[in-house]
Protein backbone atom coordinates (compact mmCIF):
# COMPACT_ATOMS: atom_id res chain seq x y z
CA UNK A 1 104.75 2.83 -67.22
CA UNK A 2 106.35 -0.21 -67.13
CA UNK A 3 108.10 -2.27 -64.25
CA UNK A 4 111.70 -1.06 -64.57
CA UNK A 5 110.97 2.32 -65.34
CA UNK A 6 108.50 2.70 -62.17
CA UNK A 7 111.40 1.25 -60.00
CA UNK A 8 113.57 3.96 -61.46
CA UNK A 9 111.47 6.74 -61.07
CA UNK A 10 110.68 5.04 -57.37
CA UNK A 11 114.54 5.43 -56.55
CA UNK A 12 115.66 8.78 -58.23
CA UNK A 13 112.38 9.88 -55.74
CA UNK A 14 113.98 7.99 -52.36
CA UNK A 15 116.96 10.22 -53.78
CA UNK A 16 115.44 13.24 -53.76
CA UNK A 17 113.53 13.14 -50.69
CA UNK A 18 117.03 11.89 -49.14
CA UNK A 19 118.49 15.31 -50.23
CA UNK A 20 115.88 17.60 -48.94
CA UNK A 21 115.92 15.73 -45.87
CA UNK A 22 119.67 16.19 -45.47
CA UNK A 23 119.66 19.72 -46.98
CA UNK A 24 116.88 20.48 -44.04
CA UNK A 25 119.03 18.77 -41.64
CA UNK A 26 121.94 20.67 -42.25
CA UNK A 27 120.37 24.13 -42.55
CA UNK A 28 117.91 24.18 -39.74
CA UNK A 29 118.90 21.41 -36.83
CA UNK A 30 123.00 21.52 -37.36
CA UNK A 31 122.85 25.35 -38.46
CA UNK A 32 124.07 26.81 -34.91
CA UNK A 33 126.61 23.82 -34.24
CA UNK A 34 127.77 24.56 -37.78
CA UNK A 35 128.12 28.21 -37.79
CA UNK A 36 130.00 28.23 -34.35
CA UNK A 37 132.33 25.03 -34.71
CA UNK A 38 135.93 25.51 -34.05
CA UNK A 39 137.21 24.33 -37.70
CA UNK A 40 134.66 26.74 -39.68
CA UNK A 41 137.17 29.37 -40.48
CA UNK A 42 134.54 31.80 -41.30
CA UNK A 43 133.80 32.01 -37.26
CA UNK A 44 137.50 33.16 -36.65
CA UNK A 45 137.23 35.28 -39.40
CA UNK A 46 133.93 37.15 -38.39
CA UNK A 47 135.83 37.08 -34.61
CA UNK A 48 138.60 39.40 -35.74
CA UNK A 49 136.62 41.30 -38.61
CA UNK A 50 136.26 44.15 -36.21
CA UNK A 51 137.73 45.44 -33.25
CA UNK A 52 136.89 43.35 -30.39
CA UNK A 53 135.44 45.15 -27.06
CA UNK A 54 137.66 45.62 -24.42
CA UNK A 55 138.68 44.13 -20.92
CA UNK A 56 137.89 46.87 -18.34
CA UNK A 57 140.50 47.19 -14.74
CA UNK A 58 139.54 50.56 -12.95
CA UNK A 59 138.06 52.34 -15.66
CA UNK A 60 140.95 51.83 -17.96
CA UNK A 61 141.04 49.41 -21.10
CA UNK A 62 144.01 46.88 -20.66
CA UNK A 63 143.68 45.32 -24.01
CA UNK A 64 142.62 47.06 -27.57
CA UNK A 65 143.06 45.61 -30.86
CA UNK A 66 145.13 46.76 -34.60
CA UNK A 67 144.61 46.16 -37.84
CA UNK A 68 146.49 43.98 -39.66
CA UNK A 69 147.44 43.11 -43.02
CA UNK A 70 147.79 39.89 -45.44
CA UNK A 71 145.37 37.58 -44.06
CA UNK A 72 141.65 37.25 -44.17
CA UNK A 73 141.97 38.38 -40.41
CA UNK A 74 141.40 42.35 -40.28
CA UNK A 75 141.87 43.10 -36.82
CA UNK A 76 144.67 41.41 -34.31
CA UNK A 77 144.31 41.45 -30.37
CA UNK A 78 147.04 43.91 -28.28
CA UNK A 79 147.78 43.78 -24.61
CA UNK A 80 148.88 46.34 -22.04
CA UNK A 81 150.97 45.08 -19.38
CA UNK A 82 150.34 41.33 -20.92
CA UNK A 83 152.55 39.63 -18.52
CA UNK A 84 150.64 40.90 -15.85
CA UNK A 85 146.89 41.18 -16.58
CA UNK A 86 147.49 37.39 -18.43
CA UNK A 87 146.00 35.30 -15.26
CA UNK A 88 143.11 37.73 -16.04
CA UNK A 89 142.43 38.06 -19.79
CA UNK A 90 143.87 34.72 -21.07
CA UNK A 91 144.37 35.54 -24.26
CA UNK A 92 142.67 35.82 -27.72
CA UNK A 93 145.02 34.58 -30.59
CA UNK A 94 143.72 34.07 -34.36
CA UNK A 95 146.46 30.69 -34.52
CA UNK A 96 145.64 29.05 -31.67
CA UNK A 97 141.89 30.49 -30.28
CA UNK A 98 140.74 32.28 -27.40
CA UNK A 99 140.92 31.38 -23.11
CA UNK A 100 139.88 32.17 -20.47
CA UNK A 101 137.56 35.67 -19.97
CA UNK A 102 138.28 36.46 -23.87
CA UNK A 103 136.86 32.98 -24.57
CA UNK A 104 134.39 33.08 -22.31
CA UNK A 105 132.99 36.10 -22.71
CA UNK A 106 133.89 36.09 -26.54
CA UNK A 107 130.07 37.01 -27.06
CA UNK A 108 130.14 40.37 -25.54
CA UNK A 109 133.68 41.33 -26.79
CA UNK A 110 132.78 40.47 -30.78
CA UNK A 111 129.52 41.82 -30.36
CA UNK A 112 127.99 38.47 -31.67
CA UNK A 113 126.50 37.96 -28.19
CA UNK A 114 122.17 37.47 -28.46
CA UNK A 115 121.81 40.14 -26.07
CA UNK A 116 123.14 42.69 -28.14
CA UNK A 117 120.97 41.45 -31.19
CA UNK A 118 119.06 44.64 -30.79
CA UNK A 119 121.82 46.74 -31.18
CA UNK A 120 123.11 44.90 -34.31
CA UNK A 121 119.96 45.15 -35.88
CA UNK A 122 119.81 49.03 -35.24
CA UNK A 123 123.17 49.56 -36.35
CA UNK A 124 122.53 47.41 -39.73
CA UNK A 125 119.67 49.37 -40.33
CA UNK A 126 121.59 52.95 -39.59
CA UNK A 127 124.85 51.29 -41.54
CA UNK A 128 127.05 51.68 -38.74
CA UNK A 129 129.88 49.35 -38.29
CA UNK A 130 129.26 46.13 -35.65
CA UNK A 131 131.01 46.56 -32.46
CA UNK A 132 132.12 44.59 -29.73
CA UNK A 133 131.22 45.21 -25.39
CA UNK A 134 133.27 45.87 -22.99
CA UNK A 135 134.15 43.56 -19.91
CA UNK A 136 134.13 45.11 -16.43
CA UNK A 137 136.43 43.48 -13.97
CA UNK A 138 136.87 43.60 -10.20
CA UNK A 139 140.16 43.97 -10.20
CA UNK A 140 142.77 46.41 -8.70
CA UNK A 141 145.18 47.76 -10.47
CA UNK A 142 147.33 48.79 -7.60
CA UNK A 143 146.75 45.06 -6.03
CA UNK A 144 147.69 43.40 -9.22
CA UNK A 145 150.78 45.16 -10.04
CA UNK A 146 151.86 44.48 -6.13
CA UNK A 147 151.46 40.80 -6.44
CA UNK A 148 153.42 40.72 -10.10
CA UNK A 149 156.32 42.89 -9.06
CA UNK A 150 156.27 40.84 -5.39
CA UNK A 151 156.78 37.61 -7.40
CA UNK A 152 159.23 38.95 -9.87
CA UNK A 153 161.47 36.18 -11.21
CA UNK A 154 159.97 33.46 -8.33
CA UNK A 155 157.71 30.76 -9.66
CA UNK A 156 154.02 31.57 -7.88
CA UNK A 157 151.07 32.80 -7.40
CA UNK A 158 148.94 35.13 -5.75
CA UNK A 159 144.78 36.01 -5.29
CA UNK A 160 143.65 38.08 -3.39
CA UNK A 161 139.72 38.95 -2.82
CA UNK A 162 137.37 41.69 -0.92
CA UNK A 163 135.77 39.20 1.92
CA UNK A 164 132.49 41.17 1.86
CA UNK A 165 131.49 40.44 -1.79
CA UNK A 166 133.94 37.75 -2.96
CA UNK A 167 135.17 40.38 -5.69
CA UNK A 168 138.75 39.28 -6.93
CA UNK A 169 140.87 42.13 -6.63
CA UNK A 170 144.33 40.29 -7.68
CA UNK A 171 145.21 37.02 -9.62
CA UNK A 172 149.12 37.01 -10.41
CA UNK A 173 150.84 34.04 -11.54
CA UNK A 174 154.61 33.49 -12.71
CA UNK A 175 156.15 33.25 -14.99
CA UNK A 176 153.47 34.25 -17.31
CA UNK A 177 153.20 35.53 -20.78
CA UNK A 178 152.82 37.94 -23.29
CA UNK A 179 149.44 36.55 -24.97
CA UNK A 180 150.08 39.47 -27.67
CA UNK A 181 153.60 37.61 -28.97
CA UNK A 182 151.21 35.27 -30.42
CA UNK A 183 147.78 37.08 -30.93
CA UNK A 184 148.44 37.03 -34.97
CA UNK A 185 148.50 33.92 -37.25
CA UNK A 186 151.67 34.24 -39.19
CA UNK A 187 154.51 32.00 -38.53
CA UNK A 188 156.23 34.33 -35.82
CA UNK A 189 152.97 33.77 -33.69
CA UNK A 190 153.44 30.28 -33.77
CA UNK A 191 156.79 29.99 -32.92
CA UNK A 192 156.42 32.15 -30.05
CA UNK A 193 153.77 30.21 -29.12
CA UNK A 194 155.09 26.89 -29.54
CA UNK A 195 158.23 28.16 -27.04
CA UNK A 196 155.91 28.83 -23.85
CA UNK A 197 154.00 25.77 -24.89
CA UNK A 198 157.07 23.51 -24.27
CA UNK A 199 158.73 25.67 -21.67
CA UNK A 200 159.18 23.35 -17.99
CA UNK A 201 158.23 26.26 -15.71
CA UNK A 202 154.84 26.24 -17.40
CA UNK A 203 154.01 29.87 -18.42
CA UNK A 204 150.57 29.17 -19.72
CA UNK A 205 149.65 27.62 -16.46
CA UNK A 206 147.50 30.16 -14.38
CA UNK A 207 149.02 29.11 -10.97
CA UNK A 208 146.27 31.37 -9.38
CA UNK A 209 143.41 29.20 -10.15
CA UNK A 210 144.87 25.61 -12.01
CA UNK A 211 147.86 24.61 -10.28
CA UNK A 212 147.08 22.78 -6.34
CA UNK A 213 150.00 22.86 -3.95
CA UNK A 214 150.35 21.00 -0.41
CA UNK A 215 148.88 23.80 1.61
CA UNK A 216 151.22 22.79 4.80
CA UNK A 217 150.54 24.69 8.11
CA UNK A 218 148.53 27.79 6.61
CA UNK A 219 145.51 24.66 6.34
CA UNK A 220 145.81 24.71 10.28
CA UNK A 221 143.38 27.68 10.26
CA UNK A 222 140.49 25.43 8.88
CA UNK A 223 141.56 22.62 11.48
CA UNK A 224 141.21 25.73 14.35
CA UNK A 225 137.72 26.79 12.50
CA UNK A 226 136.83 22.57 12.49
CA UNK A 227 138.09 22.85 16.57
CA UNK A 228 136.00 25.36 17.23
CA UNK A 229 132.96 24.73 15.27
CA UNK A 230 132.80 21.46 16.15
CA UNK A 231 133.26 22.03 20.32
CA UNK A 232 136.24 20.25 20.48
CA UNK A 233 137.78 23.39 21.79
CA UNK A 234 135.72 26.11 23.40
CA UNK A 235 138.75 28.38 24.53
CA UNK A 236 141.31 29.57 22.68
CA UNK A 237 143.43 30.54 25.62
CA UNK A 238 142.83 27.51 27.37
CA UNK A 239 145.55 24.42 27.23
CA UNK A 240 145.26 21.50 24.91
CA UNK A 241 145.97 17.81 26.04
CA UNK A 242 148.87 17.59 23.89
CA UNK A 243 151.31 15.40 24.80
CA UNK A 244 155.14 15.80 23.26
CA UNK A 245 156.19 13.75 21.57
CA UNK A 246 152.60 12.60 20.14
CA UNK A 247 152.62 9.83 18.61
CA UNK A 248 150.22 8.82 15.29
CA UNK A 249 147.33 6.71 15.77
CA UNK A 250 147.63 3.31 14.58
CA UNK A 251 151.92 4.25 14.03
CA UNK A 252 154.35 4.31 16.11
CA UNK A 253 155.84 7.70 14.46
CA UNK A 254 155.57 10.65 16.43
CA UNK A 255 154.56 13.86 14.38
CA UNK A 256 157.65 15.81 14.56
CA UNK A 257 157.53 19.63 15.36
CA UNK A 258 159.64 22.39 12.99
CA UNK A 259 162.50 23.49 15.74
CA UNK A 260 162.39 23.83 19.49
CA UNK A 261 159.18 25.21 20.06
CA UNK A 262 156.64 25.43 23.19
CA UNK A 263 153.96 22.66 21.45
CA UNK A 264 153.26 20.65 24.76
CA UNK A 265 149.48 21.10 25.38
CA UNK A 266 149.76 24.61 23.74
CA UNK A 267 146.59 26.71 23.88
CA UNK A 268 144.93 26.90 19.90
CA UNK A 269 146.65 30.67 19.91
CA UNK A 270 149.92 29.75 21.11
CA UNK A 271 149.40 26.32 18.79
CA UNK A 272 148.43 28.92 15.63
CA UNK A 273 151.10 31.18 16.50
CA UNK A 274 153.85 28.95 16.98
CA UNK A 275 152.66 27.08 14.16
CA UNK A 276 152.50 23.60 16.04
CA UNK A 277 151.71 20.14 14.04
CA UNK A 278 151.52 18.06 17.15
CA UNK A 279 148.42 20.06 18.10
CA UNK A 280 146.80 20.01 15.26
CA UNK A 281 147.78 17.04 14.23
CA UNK A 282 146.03 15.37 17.29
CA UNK A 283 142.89 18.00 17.00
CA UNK A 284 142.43 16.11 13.39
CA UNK A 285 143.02 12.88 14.59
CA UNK A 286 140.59 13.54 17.11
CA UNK A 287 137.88 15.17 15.43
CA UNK A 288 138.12 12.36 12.69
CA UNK A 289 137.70 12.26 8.42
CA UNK A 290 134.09 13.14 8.80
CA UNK A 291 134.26 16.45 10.41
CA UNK A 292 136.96 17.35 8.90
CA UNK A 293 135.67 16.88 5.37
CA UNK A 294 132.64 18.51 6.46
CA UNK A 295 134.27 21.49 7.26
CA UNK A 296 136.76 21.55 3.91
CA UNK A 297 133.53 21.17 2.21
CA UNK A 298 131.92 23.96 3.55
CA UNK A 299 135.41 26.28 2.23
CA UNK A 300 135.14 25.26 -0.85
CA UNK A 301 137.23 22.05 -1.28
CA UNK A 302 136.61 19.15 -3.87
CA UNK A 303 134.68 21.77 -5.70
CA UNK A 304 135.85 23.07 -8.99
CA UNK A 305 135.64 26.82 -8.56
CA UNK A 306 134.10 29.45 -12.06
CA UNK A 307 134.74 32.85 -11.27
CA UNK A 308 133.88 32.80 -14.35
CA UNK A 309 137.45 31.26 -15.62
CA UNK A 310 136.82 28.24 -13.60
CA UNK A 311 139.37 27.08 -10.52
CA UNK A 312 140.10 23.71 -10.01
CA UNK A 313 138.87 21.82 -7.09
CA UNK A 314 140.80 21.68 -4.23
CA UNK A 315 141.28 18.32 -2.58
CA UNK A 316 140.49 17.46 1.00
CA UNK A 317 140.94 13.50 1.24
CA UNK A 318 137.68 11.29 1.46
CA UNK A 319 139.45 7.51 2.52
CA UNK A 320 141.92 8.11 5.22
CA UNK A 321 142.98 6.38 8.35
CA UNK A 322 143.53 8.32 11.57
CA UNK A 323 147.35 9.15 11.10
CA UNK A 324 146.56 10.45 7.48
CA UNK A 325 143.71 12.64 8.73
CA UNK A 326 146.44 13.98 11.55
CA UNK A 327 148.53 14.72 8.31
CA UNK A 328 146.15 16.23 6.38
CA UNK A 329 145.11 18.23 8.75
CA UNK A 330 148.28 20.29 8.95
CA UNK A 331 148.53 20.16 4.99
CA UNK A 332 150.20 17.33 4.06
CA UNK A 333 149.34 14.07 2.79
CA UNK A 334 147.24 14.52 -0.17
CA UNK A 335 145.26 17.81 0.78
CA UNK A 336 146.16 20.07 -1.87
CA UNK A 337 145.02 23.65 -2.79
CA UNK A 338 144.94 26.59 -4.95
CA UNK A 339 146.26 30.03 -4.25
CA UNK A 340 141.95 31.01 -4.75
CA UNK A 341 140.72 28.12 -2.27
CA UNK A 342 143.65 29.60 0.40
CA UNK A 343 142.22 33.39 -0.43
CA UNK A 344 138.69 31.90 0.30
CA UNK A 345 139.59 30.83 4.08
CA UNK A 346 140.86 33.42 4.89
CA UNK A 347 138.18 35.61 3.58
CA UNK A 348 135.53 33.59 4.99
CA UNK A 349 137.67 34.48 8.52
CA UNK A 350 137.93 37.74 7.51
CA UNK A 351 133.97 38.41 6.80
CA UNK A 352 133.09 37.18 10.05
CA UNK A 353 132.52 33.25 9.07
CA UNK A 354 130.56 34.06 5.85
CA UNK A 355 132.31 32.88 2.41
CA UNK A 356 131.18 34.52 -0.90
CA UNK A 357 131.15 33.24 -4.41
CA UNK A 358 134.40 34.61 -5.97
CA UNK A 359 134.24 36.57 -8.90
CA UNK A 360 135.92 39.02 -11.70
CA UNK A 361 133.62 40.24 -14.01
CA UNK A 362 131.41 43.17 -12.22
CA UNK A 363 129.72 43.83 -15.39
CA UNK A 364 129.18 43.37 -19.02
CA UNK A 365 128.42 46.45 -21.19
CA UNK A 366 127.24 47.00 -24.71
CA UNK A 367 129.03 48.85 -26.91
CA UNK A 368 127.33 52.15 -25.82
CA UNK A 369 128.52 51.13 -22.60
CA UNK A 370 124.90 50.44 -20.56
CA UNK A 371 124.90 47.30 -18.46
CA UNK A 372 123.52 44.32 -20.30
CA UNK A 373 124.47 42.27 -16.64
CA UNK A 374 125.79 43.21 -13.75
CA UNK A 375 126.90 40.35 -11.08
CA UNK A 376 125.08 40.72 -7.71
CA UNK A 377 127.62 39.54 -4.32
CA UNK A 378 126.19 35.63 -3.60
CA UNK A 379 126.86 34.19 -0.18
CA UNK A 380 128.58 30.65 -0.74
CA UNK A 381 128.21 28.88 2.84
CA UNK A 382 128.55 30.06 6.49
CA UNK A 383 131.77 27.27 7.41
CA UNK A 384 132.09 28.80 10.66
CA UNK A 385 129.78 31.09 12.94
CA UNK A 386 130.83 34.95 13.66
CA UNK A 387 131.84 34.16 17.09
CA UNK A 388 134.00 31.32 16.03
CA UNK A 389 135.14 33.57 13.14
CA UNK A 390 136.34 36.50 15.34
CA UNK A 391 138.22 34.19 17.67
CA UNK A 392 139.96 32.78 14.85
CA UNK A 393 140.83 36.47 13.85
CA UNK A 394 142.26 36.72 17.18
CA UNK A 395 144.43 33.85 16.62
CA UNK A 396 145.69 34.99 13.46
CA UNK A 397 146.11 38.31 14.67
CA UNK A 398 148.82 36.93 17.13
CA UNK A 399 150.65 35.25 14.39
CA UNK A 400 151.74 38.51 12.62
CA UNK A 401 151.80 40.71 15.62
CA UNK A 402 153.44 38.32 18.06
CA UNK A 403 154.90 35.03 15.93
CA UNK A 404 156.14 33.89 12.47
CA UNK A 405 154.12 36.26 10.62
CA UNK A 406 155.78 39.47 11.49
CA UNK A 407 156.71 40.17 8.66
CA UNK A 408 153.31 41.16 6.89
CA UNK A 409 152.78 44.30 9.61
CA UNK A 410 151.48 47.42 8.98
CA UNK A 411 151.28 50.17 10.90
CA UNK A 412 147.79 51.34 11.39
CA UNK A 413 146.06 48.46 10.12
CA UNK A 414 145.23 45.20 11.92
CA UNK A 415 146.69 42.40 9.79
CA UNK A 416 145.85 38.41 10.62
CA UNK A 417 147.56 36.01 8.98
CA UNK A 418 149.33 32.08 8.84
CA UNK A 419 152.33 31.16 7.29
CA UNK A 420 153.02 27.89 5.87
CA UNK A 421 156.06 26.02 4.66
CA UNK A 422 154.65 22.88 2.58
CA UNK A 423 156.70 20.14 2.15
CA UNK A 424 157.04 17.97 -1.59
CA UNK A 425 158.37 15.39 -3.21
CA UNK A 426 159.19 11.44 -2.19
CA UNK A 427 160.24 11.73 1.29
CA UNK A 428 159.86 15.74 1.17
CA UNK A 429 163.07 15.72 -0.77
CA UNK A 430 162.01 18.71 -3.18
CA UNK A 431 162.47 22.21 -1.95
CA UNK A 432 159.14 23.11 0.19
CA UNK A 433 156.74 25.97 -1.09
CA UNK A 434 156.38 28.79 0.96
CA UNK A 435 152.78 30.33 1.68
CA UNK A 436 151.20 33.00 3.65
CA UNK A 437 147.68 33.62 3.93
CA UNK A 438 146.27 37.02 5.41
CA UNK A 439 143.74 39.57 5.70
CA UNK A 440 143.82 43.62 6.54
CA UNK A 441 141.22 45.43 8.70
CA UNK A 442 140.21 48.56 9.22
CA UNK A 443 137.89 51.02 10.80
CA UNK A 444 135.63 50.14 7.63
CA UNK A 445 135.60 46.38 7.98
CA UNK A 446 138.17 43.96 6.12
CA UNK A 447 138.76 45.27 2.55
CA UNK A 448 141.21 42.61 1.26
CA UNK A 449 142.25 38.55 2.08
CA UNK A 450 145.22 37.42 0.51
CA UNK A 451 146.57 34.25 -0.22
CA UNK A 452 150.32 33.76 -1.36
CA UNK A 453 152.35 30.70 -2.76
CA UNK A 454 156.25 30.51 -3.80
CA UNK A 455 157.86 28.28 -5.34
CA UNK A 456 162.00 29.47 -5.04
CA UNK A 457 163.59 26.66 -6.82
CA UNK A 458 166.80 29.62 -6.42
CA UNK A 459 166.47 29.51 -2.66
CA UNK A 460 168.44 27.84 0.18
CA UNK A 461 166.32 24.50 1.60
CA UNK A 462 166.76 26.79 4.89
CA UNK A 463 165.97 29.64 4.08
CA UNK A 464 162.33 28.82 2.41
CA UNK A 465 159.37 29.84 4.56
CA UNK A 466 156.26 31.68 4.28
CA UNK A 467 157.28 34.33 6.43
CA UNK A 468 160.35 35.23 4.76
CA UNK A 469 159.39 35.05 1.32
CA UNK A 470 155.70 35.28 0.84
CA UNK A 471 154.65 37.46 3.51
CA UNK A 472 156.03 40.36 2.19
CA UNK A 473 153.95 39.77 -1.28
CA UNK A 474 151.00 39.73 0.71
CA UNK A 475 151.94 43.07 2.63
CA UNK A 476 152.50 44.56 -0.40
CA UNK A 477 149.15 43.70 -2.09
CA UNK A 478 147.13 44.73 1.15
CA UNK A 479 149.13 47.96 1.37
CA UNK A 480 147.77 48.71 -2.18
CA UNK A 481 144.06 47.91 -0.96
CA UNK A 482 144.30 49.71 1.96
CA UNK A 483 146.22 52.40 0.64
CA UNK A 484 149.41 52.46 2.52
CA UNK A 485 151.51 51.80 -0.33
């Protein structure tokens, strides 16, 4: 063979080699990031080529799915009660993809998932049709429909959890959404879609777990628990050194009180149930950034929260001088939580100092229904001990019998709570949020901790405060737990 004919042959062989190297490539190492990537239309089509499993509240389905007709997409996503199980299911749409537990958990509810490849197998062998799971939640129906209704028209949220186990039992948010206006891919879908999308009150904004607010005084409850924990205060019932007015270290601004109200050194129950900043102002000041952070920590904060939809972190401040930690430790500043983080105090109170993992899927089944996993209760931290715990219940206990949390009685049921009133906006100029925070007890133990946020653009300045507005919420959702509703 001669020269040039040898290089040729040489080349077309480089070629060759090239293509079974990038034929290999492509069908063995990029094969799974191929076959599941978000712009092969074949995975959406396999998603919907069957009726997907269903999301599970009390036994009942609260989704299902329908056939549809003139697209390559056989089967469409329906919703019962969307508006109100939203915050739970996210949604699963064939125009714009899946979120939250339908994305999540998209394995199980197509059936694709590689725990079920057993049952695929047997049911290709036996030619009967592929089938998704199910989804078991923790949630209540009778809780959930209490917090949507108690919202109504408000902008807000509302979780609510079971102290002992960390099982979410509510997670409303509003306004929220239909996801089955959109679940198809025709142009309707995307309108609709494309209307909540650009809409300012944010519908597709799970308030419940993404949106942080300024937690104002219902925060005072972990200052109490750093108080107390940290032997800066021993009794409850004994008086504070609290002068009025007290002024901020390092300022010379005095941390004004809300109204004419008994704050000079105030016990830590009269403090709570009053709702004084002054004392817990100076407690912050005086236990310093440190201990406080330490004990936000140890509730959760500046820690992104997957339950399994994942929470965003709450925020606790890490640089602050001594008149920003007196802020922050009545809520203001830049401490800012979720409606979960708030439910996770107060549970953590509630269980006697011990905070669980929260969570809403209790277990995922196959499409016979037997368990393929079922979530076992997991103990988070231990922020405060049970004797510190139970004195804090006392405290809170007060506020609804005996101060501004009245409101969120029932009779026959021991109910602690906090309310808070959270100022916004450049020099607080915005209407404030009003929050409650509360648990129920019984002869049982405490079934239920409930944390509440409104936002009532519609309201008088005046007339916003968690007492008034979300207390009532939260009575309704532990009346549903406790079954008094």
């Amino acid at each position: 063979m001669n020269k040039p004919l040898r290089r040729i042959a040489i080349f077309c062989g480089l070629l060759v080699l090239a293509l079974l190297l990038r034929a290999n490539w492509v069908q063995y190492v990029q094969a799974d990031s191929l076959a599941t990537h978000e712009k092969n239309r074949r995975v959406s089509i396999e998603r919907y080529a069957q009726p997907r499993g269903d999301i599970i509240v009390d036994g009942k389905s609260i989704t299902g799915s329908k056939i549809t007709k003139g697209t390559d997409y056989k089967y469409k996503r329906t919703y019962k009660n969307g508006e109100m199980w939203s915050p739970v299911t996210g949604y699963a749409s064939q125009l714009v993809g899946a979120t939250q537990i339908e994305n999540l958990e998209d394995g199980i509810l197509t059936g694709n998932d590689d725990r079920l490849f057993f049952r695929r197998t047997l049911d290709m062998l036996t030619g009967k049709k592929k089938e998704g799971g199910n989804v078991v939640t923790t949630l209540n129906g009778a809780a959930q429909k209490a917090a949507f209704e108690g919202l109504g028209d408000r902008k807000g949220a509302v979780a609510a959890l079971d102290p002992s186990t960390g099982a979410i039992l509510a997670l409303a948010s509003a306004p929220s959404y239909d996801p089955g206006v959109f679940a198809g891919i025709t142009n309707k879908d995307g309108e609709e879609f494309s209307k909540l999308d650009k809409n300012k009150d944010k519908p597709l904004v799970n308030r419940a777990l993404r949106e942080t607010y300024p937690p104002g005084s219902t925060f005072k409850v972990l200052t109490a628990a750093a108080a107390l924990e940290h032997g800066l205060v021993t009794d409850i019932d004994a008086k504070t050194d609290t002068p009025l007015p007290w002024i901020m270290p390092g300022t010379t601004t005095p941390l004004p009180n809300e109204g004419n109200i008994p704050c000079k050194d105030a016990t830590l129950r009269d403090a709570l149930r009053v709702s004084c900043n002054t004392v817990f102002g100076k407690i912050g000041a005086d236990l310093g950034k440190d201990k406080m952070l330490e004990t936000a920590e140890k509730f959760g904060f500046n820690e992104e929260q997957f339950t399994p939809v994942r929470s965003n972190a709450s925020v606790f401040p890490k640089e602050m001088d001594q008149a920003q930690t007196a802020l922050s430790s009545i809520g203001q500043f830049e401490t800012a939580a979720t409606p979960l983080q708030m439910a996770m105090v107060t549970s953590a109170i509630a269980n006697d100092g011990v905070l669980m993992e929260p969570y809403m899927v209790r277990e995922l089944q196959a499409p016979n229904l037997d368990a393929i996993e079922t979530h076992e209760p997991k103990k988070m931290s231990e922020p405060l001990s049970k004797e510190n715990a139970q004195k804090l219940q006392q405290m809170m206990e007060t506020v609804v019998n005996d101060g501004t949390g009245t409101n969120a009685r029932i009779p026959g049921v021991t109910v602690g709570g906090k309310t808070g009133t959270a100022q916004h906006g450049v020099d607080n100029s915005e209407k404030p949020y009003a929050w409650f925070i509360s648990y129920a007890k019984t002869a049982e133990g405490s079934p239920v901790a409930v944390a509440v946020v409104v936002e009532d653009g519609s309201a008088n300045r005046d007339d916003i405060s968690g007492g008034g507005l979300a207390a009532p919420i939260a009575k309704s959702v532990m009346e549903a737990v406790v079954g008094k509703k």
